[in-house]
N, C-alpha and C. Protein backbone atom coordinates (compact mmCIF):
# COMPACT_ATOMS: atom_id res chain seq x y z
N UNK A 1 -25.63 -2.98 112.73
CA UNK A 1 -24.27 -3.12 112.28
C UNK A 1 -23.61 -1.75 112.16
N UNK A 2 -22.31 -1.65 112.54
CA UNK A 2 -21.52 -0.29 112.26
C UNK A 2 -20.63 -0.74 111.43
N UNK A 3 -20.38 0.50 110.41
CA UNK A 3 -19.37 0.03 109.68
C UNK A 3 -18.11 1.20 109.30
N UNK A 4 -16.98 0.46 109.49
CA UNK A 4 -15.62 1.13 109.96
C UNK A 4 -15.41 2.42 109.34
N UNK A 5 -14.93 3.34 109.85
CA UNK A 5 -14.90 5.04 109.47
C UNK A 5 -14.14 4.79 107.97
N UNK A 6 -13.09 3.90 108.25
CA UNK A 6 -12.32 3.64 107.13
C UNK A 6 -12.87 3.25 106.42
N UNK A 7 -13.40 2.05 106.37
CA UNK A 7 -14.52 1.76 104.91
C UNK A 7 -15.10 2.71 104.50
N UNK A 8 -15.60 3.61 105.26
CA UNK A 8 -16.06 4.49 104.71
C UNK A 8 -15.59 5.74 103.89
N UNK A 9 -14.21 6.26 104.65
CA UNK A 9 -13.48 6.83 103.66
C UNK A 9 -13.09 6.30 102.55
N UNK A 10 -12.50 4.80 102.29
CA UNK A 10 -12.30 3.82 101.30
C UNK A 10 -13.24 4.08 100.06
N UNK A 11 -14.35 3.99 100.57
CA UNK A 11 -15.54 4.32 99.61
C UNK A 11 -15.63 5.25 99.25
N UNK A 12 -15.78 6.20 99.28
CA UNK A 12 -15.65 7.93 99.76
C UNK A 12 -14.78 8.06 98.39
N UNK A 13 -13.09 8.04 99.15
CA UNK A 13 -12.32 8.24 98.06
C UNK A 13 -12.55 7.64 96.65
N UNK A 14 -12.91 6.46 96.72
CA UNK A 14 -12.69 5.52 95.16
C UNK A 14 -13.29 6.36 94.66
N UNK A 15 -14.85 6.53 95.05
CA UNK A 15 -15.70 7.04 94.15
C UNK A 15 -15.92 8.38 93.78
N UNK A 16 -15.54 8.90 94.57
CA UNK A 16 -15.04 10.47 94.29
C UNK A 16 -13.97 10.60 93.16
N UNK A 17 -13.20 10.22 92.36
CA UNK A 17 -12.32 9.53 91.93
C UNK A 17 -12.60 9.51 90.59
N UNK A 18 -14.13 8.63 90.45
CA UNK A 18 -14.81 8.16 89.50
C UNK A 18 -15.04 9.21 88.54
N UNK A 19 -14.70 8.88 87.15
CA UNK A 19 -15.20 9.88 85.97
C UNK A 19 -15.89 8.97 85.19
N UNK A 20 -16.11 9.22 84.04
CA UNK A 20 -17.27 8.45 83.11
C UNK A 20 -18.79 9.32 83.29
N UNK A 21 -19.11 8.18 82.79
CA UNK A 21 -21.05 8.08 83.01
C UNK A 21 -21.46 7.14 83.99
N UNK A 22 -22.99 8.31 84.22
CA UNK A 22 -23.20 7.05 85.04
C UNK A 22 -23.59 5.54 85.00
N UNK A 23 -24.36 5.75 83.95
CA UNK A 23 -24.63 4.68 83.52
C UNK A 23 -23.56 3.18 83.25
N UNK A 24 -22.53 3.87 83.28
CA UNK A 24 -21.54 3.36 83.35
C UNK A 24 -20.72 2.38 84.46
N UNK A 25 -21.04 3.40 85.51
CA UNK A 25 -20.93 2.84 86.97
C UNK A 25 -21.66 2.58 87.84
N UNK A 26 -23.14 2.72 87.57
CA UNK A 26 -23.72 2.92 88.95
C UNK A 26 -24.45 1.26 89.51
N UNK A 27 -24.39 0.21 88.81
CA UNK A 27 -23.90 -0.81 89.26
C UNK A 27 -23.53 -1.72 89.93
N UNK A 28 -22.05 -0.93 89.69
CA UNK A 28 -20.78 -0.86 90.29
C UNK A 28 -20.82 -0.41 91.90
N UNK A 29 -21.32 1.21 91.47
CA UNK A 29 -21.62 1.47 92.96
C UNK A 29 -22.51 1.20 93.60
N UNK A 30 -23.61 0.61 93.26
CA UNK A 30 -25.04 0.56 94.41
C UNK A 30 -24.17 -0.95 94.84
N UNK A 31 -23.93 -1.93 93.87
CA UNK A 31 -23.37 -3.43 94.58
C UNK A 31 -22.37 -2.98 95.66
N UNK A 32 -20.89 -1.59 95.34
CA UNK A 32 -20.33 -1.84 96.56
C UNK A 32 -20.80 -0.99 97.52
N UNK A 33 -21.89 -0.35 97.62
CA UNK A 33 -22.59 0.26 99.00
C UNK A 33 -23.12 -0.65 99.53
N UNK A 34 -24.14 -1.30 98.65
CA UNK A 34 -25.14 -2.06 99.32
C UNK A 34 -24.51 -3.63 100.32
N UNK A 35 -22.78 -3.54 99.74
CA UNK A 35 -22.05 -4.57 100.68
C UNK A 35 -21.44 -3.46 101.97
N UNK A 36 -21.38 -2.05 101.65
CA UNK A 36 -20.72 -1.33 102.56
C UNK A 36 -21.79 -1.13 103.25
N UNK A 37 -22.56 -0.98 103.61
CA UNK A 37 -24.01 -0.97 104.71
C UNK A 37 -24.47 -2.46 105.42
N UNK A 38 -24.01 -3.34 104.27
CA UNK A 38 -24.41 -4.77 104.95
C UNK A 38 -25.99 -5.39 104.46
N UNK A 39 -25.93 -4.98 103.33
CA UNK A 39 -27.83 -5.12 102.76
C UNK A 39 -27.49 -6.13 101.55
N UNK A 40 -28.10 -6.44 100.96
CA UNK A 40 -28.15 -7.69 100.12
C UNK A 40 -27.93 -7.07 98.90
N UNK A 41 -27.20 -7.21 97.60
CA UNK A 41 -27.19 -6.72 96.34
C UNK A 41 -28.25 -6.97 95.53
N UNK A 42 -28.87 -6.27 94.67
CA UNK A 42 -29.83 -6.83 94.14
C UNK A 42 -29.76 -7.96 93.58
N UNK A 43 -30.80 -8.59 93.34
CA UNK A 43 -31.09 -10.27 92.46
C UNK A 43 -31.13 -9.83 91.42
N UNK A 44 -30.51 -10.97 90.03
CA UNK A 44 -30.55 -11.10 88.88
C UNK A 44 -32.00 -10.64 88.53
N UNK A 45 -31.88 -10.47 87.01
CA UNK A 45 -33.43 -9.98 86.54
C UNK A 45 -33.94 -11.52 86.21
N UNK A 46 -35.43 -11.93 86.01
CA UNK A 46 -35.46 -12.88 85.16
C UNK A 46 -36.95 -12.47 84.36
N UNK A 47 -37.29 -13.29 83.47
CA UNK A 47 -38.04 -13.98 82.69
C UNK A 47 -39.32 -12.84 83.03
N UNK A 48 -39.88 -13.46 84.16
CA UNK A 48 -41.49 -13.25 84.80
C UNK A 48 -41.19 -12.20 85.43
N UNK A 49 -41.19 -11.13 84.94
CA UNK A 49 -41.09 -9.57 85.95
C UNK A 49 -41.58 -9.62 87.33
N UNK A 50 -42.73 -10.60 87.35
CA UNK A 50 -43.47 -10.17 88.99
C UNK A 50 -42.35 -10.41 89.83
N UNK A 51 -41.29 -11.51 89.55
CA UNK A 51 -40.30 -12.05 90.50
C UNK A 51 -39.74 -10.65 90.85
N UNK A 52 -39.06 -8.95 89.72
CA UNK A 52 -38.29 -8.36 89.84
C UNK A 52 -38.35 -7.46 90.86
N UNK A 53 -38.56 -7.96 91.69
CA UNK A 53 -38.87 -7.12 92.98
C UNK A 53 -37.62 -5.95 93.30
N UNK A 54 -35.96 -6.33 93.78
CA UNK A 54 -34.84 -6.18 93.97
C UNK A 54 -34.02 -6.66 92.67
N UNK A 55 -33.89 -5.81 91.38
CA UNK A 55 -33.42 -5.66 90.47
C UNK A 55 -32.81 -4.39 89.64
N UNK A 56 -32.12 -4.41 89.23
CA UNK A 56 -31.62 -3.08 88.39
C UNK A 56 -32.43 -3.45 87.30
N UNK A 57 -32.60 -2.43 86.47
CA UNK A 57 -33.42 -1.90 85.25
C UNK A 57 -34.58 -2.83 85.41
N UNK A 58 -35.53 -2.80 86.37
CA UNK A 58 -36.52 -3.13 86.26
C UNK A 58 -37.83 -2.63 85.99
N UNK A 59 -38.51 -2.90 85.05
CA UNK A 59 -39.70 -2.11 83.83
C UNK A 59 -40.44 -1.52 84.74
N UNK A 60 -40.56 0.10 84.34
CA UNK A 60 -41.86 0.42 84.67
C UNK A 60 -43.08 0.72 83.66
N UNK A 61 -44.05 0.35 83.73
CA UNK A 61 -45.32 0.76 82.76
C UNK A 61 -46.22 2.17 83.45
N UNK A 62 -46.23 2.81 82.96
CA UNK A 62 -47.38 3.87 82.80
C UNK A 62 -48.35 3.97 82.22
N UNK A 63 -49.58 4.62 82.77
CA UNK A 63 -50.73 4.19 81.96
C UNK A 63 -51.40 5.34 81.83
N UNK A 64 -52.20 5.70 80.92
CA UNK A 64 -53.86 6.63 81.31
C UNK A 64 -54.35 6.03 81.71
N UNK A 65 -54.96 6.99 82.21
CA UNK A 65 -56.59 6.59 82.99
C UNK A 65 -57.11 5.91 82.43
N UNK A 66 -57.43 5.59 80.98
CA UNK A 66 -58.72 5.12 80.67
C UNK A 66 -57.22 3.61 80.77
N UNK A 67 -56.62 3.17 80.65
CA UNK A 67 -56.16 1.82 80.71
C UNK A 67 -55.01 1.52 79.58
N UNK A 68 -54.88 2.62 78.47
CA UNK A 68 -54.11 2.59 77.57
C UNK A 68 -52.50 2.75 78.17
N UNK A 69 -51.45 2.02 77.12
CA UNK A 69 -50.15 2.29 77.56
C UNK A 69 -49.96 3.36 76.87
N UNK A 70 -48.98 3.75 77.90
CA UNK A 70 -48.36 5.82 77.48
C UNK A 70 -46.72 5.00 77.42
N UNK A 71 -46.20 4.36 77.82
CA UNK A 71 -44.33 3.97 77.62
C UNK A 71 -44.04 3.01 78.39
N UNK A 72 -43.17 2.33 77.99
CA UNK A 72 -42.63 1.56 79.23
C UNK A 72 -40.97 1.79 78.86
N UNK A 73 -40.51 2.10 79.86
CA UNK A 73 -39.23 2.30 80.31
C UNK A 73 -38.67 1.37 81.25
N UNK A 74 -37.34 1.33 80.89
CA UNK A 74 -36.06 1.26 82.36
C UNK A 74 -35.46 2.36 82.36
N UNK A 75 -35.42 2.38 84.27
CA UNK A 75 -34.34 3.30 84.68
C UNK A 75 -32.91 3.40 84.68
């Protein structure tokens, strides 16, 4: 798929544009890239993490070695 120079400036400009946090927007922007490239937006989160394959803030666990938890975070 190609996608139009203009969309692309379109995009370009808005978000250049953008003040705040990111956290604020970014969202915002991965949903309208990921329609400006032509790729699927991520899926809702649910319930059973194994499903969260293609999700925003989806958990990561860290571990030691020996098997103990060190944090679990979202990004």
């Amino acid at each position: 798929m190609t996608v139009a120079a203009d969309a692309i400036e379109r995009f370009i400009s808005r978000w250049q544009a953008a003040g705040g946090s990111e956290r604020a927007n970014y969202q915002l922007f991965i949903g309208e890239l990921t329609e400006l490239l032509g790729l699927p937006r991520p899926d809702p989160a649910r319930d059973d993490t194994r499903d969260n394959a293609y999700v925003f803030e989806r958990r990561v666990r860290f571990r030691h070695g020996d098997d103990r938890p060190n944090c679990t975070m979202t990004p």
